[in-house]
Protein backbone atom coordinates (compact mmCIF):
# COMPACT_ATOMS: atom_id res chain seq x y z
CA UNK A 1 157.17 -12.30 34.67
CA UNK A 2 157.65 -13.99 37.89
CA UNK A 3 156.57 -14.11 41.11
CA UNK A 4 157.07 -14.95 44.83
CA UNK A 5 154.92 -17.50 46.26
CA UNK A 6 154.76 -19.41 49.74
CA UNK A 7 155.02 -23.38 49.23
CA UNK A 8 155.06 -25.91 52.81
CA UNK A 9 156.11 -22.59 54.90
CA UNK A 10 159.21 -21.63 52.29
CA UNK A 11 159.27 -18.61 50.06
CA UNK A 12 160.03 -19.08 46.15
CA UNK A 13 160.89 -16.61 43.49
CA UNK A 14 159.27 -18.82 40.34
CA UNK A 15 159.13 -18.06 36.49
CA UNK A 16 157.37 -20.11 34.10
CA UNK A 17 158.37 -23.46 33.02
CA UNK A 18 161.06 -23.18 36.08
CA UNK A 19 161.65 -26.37 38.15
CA UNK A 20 162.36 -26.58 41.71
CA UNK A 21 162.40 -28.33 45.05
CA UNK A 22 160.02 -28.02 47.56
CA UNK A 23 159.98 -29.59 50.73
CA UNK A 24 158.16 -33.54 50.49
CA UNK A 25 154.20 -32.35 49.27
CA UNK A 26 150.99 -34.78 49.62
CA UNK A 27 150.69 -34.97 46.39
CA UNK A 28 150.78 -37.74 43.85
CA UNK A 29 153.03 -37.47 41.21
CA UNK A 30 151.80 -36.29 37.53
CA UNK A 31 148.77 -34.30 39.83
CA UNK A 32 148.34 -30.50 39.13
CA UNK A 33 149.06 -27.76 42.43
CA UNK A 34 147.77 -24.61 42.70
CA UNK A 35 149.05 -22.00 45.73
CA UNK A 36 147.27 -19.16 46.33
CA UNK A 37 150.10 -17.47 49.14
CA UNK A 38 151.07 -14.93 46.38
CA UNK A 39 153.08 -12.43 48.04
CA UNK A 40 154.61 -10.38 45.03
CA UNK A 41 153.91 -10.51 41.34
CA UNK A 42 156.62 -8.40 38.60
CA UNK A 43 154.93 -8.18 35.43
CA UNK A 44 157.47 -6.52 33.59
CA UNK A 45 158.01 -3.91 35.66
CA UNK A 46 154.33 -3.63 37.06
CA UNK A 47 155.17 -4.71 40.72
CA UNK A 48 151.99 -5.85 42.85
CA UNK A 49 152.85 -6.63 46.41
CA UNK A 50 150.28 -8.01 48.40
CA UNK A 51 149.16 -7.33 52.18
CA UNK A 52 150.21 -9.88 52.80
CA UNK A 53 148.38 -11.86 49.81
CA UNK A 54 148.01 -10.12 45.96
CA UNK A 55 144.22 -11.10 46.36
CA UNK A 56 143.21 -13.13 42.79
CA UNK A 57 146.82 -14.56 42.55
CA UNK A 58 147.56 -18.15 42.10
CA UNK A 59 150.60 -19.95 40.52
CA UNK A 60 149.96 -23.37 38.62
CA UNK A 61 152.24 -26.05 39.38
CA UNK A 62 152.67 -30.22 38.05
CA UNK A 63 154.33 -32.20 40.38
CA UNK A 64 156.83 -34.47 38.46
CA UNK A 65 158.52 -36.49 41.18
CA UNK A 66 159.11 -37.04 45.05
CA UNK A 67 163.01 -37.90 45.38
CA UNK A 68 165.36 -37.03 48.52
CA UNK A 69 168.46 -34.60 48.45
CA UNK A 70 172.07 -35.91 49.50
CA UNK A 71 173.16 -37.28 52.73
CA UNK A 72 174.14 -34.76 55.20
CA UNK A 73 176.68 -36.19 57.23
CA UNK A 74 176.43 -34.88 61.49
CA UNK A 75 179.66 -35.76 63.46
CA UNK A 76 179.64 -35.13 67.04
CA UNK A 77 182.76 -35.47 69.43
CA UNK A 78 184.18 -34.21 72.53
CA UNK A 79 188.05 -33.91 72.26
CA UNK A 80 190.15 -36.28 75.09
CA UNK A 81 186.78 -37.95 75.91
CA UNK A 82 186.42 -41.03 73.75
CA UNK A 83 183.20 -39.52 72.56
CA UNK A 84 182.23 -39.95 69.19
CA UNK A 85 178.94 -40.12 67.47
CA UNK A 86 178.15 -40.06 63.49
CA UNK A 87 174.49 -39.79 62.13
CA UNK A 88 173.26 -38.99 58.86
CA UNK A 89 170.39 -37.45 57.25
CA UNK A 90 168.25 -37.41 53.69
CA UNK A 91 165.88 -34.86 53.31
CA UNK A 92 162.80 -35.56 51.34
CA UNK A 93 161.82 -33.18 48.20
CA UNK A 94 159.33 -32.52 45.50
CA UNK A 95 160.25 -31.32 42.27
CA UNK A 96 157.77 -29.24 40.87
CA UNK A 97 157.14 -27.44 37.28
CA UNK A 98 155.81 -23.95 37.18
CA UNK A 99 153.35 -24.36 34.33
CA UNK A 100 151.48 -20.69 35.06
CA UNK A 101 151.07 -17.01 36.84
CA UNK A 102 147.85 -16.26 37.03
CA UNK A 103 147.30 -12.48 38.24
């Protein structure tokens, strides 16, 4: 069974017990989630898809930490100019555990 949900404007194909990032989420860590923005549910092989919500849907989540991905280096330079600029950036995620599908 799994199912594809809307978290912080980003779609998600999640399972059970499945971890992933999210983009940085208010909450605390060790609190429960629960997102409502169903927009597909595959119960083996019973496909619901919902316009544009499955209406009684909701996936279960447990944050378990906030944490930031890898630098991502941006170089900027225009050749025979002297121009030269470097900047970096850390995005910040939430890791979250799918605990259930409800629907």
């Amino acid at each position: 069974m799994y199912a594809i949900v809307e978290i912080a404007g980003q779609q998600f194909k999640v399972e059970k017990d499945k971890k992933l990032f999210v983009h940085r989420l208010t909450a605390d860590e060790g609190e429960a989630l629960e997102f409502s923005k169903v927009l597909l549910i595959n119960n083996d092989g019973d496909i619901r898809v919902g316009t544009p919500v499955v209406e009684g849907a909701k996936v279960t989540a447990k944050v378990l930490e906030h944490t930031r991905g890898d630098k991502v280096l941006i170089f900027k330079k225009k050749r025979r100019k002297g121009y030269q600029k470097l900047n970096g950036h850390r995005q910040s995620f939430t890791q979250v555990l799918i605990e259930e599908i409800v629907g």
